[in-house]
C-alpha atoms as a PDB file:
ATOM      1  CA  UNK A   1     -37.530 -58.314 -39.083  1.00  0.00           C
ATOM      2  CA  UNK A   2     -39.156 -54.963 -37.508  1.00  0.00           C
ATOM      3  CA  UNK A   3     -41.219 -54.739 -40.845  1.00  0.00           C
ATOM      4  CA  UNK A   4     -43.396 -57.836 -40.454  1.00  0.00           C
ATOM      5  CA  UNK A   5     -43.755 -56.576 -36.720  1.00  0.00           C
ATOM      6  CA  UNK A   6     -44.859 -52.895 -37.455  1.00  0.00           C
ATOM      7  CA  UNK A   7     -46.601 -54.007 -40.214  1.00  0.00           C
ATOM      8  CA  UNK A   8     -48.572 -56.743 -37.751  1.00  0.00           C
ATOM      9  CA  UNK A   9     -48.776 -54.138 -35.483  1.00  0.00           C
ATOM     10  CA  UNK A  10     -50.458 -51.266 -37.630  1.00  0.00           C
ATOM     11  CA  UNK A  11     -52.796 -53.730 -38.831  1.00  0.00           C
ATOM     12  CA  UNK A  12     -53.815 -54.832 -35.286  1.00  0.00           C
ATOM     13  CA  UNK A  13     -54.116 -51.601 -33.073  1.00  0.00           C
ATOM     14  CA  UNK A  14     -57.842 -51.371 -33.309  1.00  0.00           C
ATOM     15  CA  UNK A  15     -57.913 -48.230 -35.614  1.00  0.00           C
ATOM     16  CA  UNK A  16     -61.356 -48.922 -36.730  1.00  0.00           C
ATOM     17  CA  UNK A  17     -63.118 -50.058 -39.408  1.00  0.00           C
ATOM     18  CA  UNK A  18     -62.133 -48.784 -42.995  1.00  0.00           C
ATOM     19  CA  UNK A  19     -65.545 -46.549 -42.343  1.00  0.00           C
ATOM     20  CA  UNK A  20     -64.006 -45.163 -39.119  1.00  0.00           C
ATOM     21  CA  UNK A  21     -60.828 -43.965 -40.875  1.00  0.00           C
ATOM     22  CA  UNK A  22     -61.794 -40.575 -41.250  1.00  0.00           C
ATOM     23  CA  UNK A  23     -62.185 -40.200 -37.675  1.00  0.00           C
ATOM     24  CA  UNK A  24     -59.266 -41.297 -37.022  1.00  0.00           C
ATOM     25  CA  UNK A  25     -57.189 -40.580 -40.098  1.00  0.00           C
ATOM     26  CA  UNK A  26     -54.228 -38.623 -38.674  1.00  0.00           C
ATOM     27  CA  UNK A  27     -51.646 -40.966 -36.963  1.00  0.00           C
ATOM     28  CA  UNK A  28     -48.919 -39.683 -35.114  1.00  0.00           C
ATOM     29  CA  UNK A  29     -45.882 -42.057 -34.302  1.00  0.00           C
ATOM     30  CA  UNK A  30     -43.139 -41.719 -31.835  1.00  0.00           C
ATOM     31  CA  UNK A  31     -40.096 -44.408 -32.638  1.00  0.00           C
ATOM     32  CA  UNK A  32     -36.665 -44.981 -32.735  1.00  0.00           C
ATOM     33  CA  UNK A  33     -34.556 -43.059 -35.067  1.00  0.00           C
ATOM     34  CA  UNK A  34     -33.736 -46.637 -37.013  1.00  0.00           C
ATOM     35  CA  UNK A  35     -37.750 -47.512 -37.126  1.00  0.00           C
ATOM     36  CA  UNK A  36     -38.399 -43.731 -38.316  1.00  0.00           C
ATOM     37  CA  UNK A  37     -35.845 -44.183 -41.001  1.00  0.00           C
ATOM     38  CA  UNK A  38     -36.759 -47.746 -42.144  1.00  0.00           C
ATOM     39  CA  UNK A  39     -40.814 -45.820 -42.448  1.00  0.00           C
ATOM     40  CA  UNK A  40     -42.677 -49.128 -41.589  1.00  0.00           C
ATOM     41  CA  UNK A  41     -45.400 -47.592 -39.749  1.00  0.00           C
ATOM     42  CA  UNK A  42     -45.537 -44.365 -42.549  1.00  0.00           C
ATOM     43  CA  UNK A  43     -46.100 -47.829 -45.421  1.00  0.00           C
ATOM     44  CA  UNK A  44     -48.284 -50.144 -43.393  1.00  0.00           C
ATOM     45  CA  UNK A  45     -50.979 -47.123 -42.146  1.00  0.00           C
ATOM     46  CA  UNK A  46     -50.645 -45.507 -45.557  1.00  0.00           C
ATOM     47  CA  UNK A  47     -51.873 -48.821 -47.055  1.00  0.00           C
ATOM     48  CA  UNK A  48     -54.847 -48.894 -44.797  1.00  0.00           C
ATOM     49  CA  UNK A  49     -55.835 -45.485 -45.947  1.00  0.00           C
ATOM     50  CA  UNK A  50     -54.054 -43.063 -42.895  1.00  0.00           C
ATOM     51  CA  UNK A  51     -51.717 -40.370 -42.638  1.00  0.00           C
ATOM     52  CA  UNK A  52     -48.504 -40.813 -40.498  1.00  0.00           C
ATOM     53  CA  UNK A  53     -46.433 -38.499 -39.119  1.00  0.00           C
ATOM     54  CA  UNK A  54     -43.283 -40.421 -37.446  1.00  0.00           C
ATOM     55  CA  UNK A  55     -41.330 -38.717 -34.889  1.00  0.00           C
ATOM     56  CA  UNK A  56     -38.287 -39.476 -34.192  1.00  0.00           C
ATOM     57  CA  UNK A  57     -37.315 -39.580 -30.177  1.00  0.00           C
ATOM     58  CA  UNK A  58     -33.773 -40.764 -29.848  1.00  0.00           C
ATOM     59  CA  UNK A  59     -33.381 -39.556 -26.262  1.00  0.00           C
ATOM     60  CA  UNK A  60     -36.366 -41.588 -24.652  1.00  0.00           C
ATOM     61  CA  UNK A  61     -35.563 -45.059 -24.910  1.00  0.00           C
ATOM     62  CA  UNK A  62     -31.658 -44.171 -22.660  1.00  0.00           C
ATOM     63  CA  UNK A  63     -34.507 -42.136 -19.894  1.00  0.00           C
ATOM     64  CA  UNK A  64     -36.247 -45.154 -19.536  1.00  0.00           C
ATOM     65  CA  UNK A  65     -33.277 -47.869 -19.371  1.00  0.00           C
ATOM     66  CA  UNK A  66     -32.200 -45.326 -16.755  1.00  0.00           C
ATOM     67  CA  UNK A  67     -35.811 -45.775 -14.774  1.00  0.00           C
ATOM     68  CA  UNK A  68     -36.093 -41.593 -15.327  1.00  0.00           C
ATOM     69  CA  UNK A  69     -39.531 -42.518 -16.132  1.00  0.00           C
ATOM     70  CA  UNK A  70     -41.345 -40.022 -14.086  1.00  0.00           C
ATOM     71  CA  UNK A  71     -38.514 -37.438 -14.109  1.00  0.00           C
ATOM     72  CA  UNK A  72     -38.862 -33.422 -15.076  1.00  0.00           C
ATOM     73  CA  UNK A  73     -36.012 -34.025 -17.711  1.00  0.00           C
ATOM     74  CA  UNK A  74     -38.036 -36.944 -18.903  1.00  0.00           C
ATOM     75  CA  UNK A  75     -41.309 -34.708 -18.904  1.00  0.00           C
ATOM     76  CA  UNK A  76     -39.085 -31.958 -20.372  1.00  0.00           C
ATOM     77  CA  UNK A  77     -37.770 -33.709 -23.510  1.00  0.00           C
ATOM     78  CA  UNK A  78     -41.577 -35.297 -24.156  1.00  0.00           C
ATOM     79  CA  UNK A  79     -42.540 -32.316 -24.786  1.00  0.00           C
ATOM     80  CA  UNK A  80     -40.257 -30.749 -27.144  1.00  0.00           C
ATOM     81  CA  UNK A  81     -40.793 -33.764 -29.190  1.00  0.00           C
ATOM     82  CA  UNK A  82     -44.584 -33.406 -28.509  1.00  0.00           C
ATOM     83  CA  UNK A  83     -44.444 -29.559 -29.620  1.00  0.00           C
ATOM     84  CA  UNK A  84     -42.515 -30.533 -32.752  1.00  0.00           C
ATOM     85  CA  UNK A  85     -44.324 -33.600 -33.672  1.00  0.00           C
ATOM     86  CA  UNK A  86     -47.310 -31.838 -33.064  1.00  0.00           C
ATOM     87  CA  UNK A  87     -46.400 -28.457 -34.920  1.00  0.00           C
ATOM     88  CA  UNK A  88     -45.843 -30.698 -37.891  1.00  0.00           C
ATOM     89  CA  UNK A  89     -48.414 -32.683 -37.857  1.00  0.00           C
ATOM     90  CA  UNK A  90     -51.763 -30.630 -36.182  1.00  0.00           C
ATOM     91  CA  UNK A  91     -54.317 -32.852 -37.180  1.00  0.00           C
ATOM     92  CA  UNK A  92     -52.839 -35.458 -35.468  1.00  0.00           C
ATOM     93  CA  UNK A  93     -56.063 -37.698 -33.271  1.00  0.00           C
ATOM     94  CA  UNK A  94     -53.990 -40.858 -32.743  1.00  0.00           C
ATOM     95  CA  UNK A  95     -50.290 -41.224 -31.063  1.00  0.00           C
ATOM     96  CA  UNK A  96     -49.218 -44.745 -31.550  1.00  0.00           C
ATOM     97  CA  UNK A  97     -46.170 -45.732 -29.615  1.00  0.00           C
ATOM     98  CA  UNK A  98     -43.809 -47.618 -31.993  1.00  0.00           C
ATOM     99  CA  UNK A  99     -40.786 -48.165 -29.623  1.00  0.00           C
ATOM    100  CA  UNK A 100     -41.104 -51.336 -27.058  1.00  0.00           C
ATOM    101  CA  UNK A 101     -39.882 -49.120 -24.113  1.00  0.00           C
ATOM    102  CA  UNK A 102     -42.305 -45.917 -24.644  1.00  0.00           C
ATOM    103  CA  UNK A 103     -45.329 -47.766 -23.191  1.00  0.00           C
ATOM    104  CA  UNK A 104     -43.417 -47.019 -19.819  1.00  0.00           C
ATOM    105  CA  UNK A 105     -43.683 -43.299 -20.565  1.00  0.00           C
ATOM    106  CA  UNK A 106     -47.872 -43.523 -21.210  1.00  0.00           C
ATOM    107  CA  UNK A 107     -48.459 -41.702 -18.099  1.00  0.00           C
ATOM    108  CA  UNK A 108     -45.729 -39.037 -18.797  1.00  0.00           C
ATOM    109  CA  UNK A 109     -46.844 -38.895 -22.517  1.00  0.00           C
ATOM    110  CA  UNK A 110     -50.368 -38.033 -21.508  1.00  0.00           C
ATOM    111  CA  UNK A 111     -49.763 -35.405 -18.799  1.00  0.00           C
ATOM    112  CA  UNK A 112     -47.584 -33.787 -21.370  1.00  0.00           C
ATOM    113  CA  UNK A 113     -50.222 -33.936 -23.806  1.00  0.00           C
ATOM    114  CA  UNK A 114     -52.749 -32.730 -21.298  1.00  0.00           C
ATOM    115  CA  UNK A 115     -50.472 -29.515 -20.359  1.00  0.00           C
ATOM    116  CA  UNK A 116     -50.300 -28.622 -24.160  1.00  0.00           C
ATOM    117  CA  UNK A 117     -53.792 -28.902 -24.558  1.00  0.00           C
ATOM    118  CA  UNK A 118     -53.632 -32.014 -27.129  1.00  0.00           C
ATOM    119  CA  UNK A 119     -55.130 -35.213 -25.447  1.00  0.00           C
ATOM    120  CA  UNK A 120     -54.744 -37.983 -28.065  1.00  0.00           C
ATOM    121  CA  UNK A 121     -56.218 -41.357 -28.206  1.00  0.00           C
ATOM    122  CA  UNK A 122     -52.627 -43.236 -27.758  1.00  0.00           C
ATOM    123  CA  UNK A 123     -51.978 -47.276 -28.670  1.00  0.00           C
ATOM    124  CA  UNK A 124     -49.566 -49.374 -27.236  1.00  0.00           C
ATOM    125  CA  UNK A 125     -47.839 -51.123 -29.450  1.00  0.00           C
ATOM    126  CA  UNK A 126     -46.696 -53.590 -28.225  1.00  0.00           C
ATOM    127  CA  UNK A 127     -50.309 -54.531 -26.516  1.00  0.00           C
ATOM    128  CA  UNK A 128     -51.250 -54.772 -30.042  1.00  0.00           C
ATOM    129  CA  UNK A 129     -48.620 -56.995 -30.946  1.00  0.00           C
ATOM    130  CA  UNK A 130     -49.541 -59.050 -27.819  1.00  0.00           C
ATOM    131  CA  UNK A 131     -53.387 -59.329 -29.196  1.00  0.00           C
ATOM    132  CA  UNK A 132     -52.289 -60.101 -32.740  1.00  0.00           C
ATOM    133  CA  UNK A 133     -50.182 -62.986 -31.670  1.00  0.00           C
ATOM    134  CA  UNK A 134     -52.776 -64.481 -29.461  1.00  0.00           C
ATOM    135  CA  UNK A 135     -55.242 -64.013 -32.093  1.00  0.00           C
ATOM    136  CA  UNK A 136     -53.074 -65.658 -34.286  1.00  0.00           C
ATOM    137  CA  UNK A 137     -54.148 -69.539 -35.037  1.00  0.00           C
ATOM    138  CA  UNK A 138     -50.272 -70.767 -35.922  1.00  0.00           C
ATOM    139  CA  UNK A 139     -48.381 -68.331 -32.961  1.00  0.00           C
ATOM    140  CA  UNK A 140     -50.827 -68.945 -30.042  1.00  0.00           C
ATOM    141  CA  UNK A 141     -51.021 -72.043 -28.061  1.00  0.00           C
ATOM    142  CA  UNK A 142     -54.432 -71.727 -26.359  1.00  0.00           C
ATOM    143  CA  UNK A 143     -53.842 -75.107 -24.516  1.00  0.00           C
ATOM    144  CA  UNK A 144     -50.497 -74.087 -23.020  1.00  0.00           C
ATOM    145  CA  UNK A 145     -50.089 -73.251 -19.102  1.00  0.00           C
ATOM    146  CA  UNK A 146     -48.443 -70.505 -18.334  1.00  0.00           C
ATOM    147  CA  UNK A 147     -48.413 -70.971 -14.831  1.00  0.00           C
ATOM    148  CA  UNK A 148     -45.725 -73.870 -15.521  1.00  0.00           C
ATOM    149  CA  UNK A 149     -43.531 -72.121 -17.890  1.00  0.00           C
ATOM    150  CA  UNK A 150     -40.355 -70.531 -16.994  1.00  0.00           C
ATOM    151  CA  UNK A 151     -38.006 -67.772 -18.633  1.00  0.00           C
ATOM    152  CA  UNK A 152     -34.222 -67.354 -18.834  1.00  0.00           C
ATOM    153  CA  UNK A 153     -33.360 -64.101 -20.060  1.00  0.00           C
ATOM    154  CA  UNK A 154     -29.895 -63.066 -21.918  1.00  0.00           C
ATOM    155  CA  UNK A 155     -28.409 -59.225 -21.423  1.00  0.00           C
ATOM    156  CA  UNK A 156     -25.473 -58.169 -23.031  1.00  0.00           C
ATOM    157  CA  UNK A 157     -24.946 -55.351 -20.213  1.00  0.00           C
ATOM    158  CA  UNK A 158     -25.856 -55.284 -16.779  1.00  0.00           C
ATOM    159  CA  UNK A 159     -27.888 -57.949 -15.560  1.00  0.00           C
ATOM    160  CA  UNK A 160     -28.989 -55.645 -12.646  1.00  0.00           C
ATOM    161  CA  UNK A 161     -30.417 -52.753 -15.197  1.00  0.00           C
ATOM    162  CA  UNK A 162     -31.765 -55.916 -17.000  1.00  0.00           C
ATOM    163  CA  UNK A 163     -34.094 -57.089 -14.021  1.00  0.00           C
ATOM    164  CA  UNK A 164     -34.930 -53.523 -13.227  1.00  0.00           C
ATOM    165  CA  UNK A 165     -36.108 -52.809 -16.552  1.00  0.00           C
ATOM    166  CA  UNK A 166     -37.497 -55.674 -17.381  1.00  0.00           C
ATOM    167  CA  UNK A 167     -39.423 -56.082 -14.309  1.00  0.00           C
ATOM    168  CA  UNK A 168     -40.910 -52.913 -14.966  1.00  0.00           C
ATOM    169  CA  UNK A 169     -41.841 -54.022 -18.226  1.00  0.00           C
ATOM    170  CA  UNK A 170     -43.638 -57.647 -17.087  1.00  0.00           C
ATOM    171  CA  UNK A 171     -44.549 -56.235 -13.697  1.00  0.00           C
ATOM    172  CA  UNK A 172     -42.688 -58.860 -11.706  1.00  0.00           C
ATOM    173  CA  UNK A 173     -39.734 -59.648 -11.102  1.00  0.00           C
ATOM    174  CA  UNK A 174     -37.445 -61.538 -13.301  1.00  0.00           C
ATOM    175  CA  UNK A 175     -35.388 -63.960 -11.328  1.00  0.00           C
ATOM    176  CA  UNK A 176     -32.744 -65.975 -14.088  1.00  0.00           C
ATOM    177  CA  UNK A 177     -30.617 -63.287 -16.051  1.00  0.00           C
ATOM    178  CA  UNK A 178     -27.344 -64.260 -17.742  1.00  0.00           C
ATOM    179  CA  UNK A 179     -24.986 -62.160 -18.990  1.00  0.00           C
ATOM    180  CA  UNK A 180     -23.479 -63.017 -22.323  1.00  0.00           C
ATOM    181  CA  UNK A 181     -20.767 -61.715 -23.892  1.00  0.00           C
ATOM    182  CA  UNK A 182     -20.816 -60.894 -27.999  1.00  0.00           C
ATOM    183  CA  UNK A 183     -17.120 -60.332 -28.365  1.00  0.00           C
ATOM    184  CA  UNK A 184     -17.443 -56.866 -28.598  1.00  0.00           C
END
């Protein structure tokens, strides 16, 4: 449900206090085409009293599975979604990142932003997500060790792509992939 997760999200990416809002009142987001079209993040910072912009960037998240994550086309295509984001929305102070692969692209998004002139306090969020669950008193397990868990993870295409990715992603690497098949 991407709804309850945007909508977690929003209300856990350290905005500010409702007296800070004005400061910070102009939110820019940069998502999937599906997120931009299903407006979670437009509903969920509207109800805490900001404007949002959504952009959609369709051509970012196949950059990234391909690792062209410091790339010129990479730094070429952020910025004509930058420049029209941007030209749209001018008063824009905060870029939140509402796609799980764009925190990869940070350091691309913020030299483009610097070479247009527009730095912008950005959000992760799925580092918000990651604080609002372990702030959470029914989804954290504060007595858990970590250290003794272990993680299988499922792709449904390459399992190499898979590790690459996702090691990028966890910053180590991921050791048990399967591949499943879903019939398709």
């Amino acid at each position: 449900m991407p709804h309850v997760r945007d909508s977690l999200i929003v209300a856990n990416v350290g905005l500010g206090s409702p007296s800070q809002l004005s400061t910070q009142a102009h939110v820019l987001v940069l998502a999937t085409a599906a997120t931009v079209q299903s407006h979670a993040y437009t509903r969920a910072l509207n109800a805490l009293g900001l404007e949002a912009h959504e952009k959609a960037c369709p051509l970012l998240v196949p950059l990234v599975e391909e690792g062209w994550i410091d790339h010129p086309v990479t730094d070429e295509v952020l910025k004509i979604y930058l420049t029209e984001a941007l030209t749209a929305a001018p008063a824009t102070q905060t870029l939140l990142l509402g796609c799980t692969h764009y925190p990869l692209l940070e350091p691309a998004i913020r030299r483009a932003l610097a070479s247009m002139g527009h730095p912008l306090a950005i959000i992760d969020s799925a580092q918000a997500t990651a604080h609002a669950v372990a702030a959470h008193p029914t989804l954290a397990s504060p007595n858990s060790d970590t250290r003794s868990q272990s993680c299988l993870f499922y792709a449904t295409d390459s399992i190499e792509k898979f590790q690459r990715l996702g090691s990028n992603f966890l910053g180590q690497p991921l050791s048990e992939v399967r591949l499943i098949d879903l019939g398709g």
